[in-house]
Each structure stands twice: as structure tokens, then as C-alpha cells.
Protein backbone atom coordinates (compact mmCIF):
# COMPACT_ATOMS: atom_id res chain seq x y z
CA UNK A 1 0.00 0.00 0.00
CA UNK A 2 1.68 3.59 -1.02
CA UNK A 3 2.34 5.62 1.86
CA UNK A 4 -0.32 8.50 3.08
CA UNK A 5 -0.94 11.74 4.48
CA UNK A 6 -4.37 13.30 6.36
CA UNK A 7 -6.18 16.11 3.98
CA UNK A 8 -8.32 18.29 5.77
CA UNK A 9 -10.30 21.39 4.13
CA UNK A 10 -11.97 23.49 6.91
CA UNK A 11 -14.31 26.44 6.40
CA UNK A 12 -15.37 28.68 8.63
CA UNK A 13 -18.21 27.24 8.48
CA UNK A 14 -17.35 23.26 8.81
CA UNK A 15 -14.77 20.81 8.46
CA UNK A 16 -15.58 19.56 4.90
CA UNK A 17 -12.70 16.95 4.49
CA UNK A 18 -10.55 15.14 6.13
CA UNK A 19 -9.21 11.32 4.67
CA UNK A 20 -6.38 9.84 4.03
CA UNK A 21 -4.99 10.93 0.53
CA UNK A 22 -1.56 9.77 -1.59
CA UNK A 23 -1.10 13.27 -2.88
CA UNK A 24 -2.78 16.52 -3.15
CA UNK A 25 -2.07 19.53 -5.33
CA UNK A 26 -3.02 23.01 -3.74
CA UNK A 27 -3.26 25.88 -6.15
CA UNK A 28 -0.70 28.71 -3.81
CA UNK A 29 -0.17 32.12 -4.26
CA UNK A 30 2.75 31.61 -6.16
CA UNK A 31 1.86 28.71 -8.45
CA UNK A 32 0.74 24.80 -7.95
CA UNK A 33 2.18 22.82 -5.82
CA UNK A 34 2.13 18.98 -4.61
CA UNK A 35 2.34 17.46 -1.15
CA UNK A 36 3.06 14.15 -0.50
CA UNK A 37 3.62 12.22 2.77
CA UNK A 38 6.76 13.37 4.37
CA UNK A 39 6.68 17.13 2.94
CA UNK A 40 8.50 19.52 4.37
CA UNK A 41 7.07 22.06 6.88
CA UNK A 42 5.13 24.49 4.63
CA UNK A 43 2.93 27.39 4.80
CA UNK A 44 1.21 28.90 1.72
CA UNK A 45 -1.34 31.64 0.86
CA UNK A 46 -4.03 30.43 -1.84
CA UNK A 47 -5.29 31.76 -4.94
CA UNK A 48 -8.46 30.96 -6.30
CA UNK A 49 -7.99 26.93 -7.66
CA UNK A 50 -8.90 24.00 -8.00
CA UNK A 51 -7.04 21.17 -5.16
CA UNK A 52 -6.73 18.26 -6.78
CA UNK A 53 -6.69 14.85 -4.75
CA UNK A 54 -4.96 11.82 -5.35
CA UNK A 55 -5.56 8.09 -4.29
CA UNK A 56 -4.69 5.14 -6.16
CA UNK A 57 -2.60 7.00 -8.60
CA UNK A 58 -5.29 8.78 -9.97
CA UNK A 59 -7.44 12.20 -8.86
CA UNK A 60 -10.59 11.34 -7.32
CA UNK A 61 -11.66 14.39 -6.16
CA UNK A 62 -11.31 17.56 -7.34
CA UNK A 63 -12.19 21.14 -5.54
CA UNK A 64 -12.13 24.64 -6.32
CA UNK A 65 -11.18 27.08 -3.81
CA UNK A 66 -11.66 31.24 -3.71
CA UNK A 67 -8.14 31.39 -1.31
CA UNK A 68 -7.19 30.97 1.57
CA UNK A 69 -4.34 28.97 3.75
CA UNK A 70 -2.60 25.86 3.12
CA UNK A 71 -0.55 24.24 5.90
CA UNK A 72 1.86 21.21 5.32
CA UNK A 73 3.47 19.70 8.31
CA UNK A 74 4.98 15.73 7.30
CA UNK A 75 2.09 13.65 7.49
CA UNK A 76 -0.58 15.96 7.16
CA UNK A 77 -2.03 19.06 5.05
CA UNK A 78 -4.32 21.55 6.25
CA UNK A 79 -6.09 23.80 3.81
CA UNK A 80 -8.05 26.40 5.18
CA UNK A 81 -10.85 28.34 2.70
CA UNK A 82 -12.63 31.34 2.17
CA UNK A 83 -15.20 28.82 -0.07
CA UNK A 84 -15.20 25.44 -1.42
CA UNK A 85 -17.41 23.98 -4.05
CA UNK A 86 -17.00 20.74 -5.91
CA UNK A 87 -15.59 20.95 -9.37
CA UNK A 88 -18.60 18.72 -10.12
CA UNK A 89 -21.10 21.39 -9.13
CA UNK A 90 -19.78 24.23 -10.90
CA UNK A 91 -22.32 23.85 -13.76
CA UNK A 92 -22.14 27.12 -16.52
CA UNK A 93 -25.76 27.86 -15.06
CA UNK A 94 -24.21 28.53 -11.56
CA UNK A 95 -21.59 30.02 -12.98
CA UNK A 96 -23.41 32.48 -15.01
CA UNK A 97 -25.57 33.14 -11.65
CA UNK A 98 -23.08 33.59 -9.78
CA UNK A 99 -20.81 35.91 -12.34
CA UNK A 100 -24.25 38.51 -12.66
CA UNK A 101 -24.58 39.07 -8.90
CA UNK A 102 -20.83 39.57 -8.67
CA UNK A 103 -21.43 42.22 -11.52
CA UNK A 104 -24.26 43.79 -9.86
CA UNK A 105 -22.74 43.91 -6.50
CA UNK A 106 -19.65 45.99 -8.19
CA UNK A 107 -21.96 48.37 -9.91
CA UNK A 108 -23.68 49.01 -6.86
CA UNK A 109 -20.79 49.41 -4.66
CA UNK A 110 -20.09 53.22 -3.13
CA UNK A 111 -17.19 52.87 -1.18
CA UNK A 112 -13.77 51.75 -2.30
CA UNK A 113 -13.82 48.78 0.15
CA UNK A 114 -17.07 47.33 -1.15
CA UNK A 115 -15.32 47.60 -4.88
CA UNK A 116 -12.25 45.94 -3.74
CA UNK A 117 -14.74 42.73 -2.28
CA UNK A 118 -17.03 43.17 -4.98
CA UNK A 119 -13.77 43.30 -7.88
CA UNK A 120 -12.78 39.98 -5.92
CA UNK A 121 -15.78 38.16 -5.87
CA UNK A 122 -15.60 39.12 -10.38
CA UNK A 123 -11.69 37.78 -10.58
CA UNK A 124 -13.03 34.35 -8.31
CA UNK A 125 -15.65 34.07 -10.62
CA UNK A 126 -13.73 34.52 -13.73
CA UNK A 127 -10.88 31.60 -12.66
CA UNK A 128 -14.45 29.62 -11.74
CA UNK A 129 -15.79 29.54 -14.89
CA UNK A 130 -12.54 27.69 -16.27
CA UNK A 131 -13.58 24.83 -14.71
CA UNK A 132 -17.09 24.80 -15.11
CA UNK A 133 -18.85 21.86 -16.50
CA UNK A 134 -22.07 21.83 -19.23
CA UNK A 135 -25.27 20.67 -17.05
């Protein structure tokens, strides 16, 4: 059996994963990166992505992120997110959605911190719709 290391994506709201996984690919600040059991101590920033998660040599799961905080430490990798949705879920339809209240939300923002949110909340839903799926 290939070696292992715990996954766990928290939310604030929840803890929404935690298994044993061969590998996992976490989309940082500064580019992709993999962690695999006995990684070096590691802390990352996250850009909106898509973590991909291996077992059996293959990706079985795959989900995208808005940012957040990755955390390696040997045996185990700790991703903490803004959101998480299942690549599976992100049909064009809820992308689309999701794009015009971003949109809407931006033209009806009045102070510069609501455009700075609302301008993020457009770029995660750009990067979003690269991965969306026909329904």
C-alpha cells in the first residue's frame, strides 16, 4: 500500500474533508504545488484553484477554492478556505448566476472597500468559470 498523508479542508463554516490521501495539489499564491507524505514544513497563501486529490494513482476528487491557507506539516495538510465547491457542481448555469450578482454587486458598490470585495468576488468568478462543466 503507497504511503499516506491526512487532507483536511476546513471552512469557517465546517470541516468539509478530512481522509487519508496519496497526494494533493493546492493551487498557492505563487503557483501549484504537490504534497506528499513526508513534505517539508510548509505554509502557503491560496489563490483561487482548484485542489486536486490523489488516491490510487489517480485524482478522485477535485475542488475549487476562492483562497485561503494551506498548511503542510509531514504527514498531514491543512487547507483552510474562504469557499469550497466541488468541481462537479460548478455547472455554466451557476456560474453564469453567480458571475451577474458579482457584476451587480460591483456596480452598486459606493465605497472603495465594497469595490475591492465586490472586484474579488468578479476575478473568483472569472478563474471559476474555467472549470465549469455543461449541465
Amino acid at each position: 500500500m503507497a504511503a499516506t498523508l491526512q487532507l483536511e479542508v476546513v471552512s469557517p463554516e465546517r470541516l468539509l474533508v478530512s481522509e487519508q490521501v496519496e497526494m494533493v495539489v493546492v493551487p498557492g499564491t505563487e503557483g501549484y504545488f504537490g504534497v506528499l507524505p513526508q513534505h517539508m514544513l510548509l505554509l502557503s497563501t491560496l489563490r483561487p484553484g482548484v485542489i486536486d486529490v490523489y488516491a490510487a494513482g489517480q485524482v478522485t476528487e477535485r475542488y475549487f477554492v476562492t483562497g485561503g491557507f494551506a498548511e503542510v506539516t509531514g504527514n498531514t495538510c491543512t487547507v483552510l478556505v474562504d469557499e469550497v465547491l466541488p468541481v462537479a457542481n460548478l455547472t455554466k448555469a451557476f456560474v453564469a448566476e453567480r458571475a451577474a450578482k458579482a457584476k451587480a454587486a460591483l456596480d452598486a458598490a459606493t465605497t472603495d472597500e465594497e469595490r475591492r470585495r465586490a472586484a474579488l468576488v468578479v476575478v473568483n468568478v472569472e478563474v471559476m468559470e474555467t472549470f465549469a462543466v455543461a449541465a
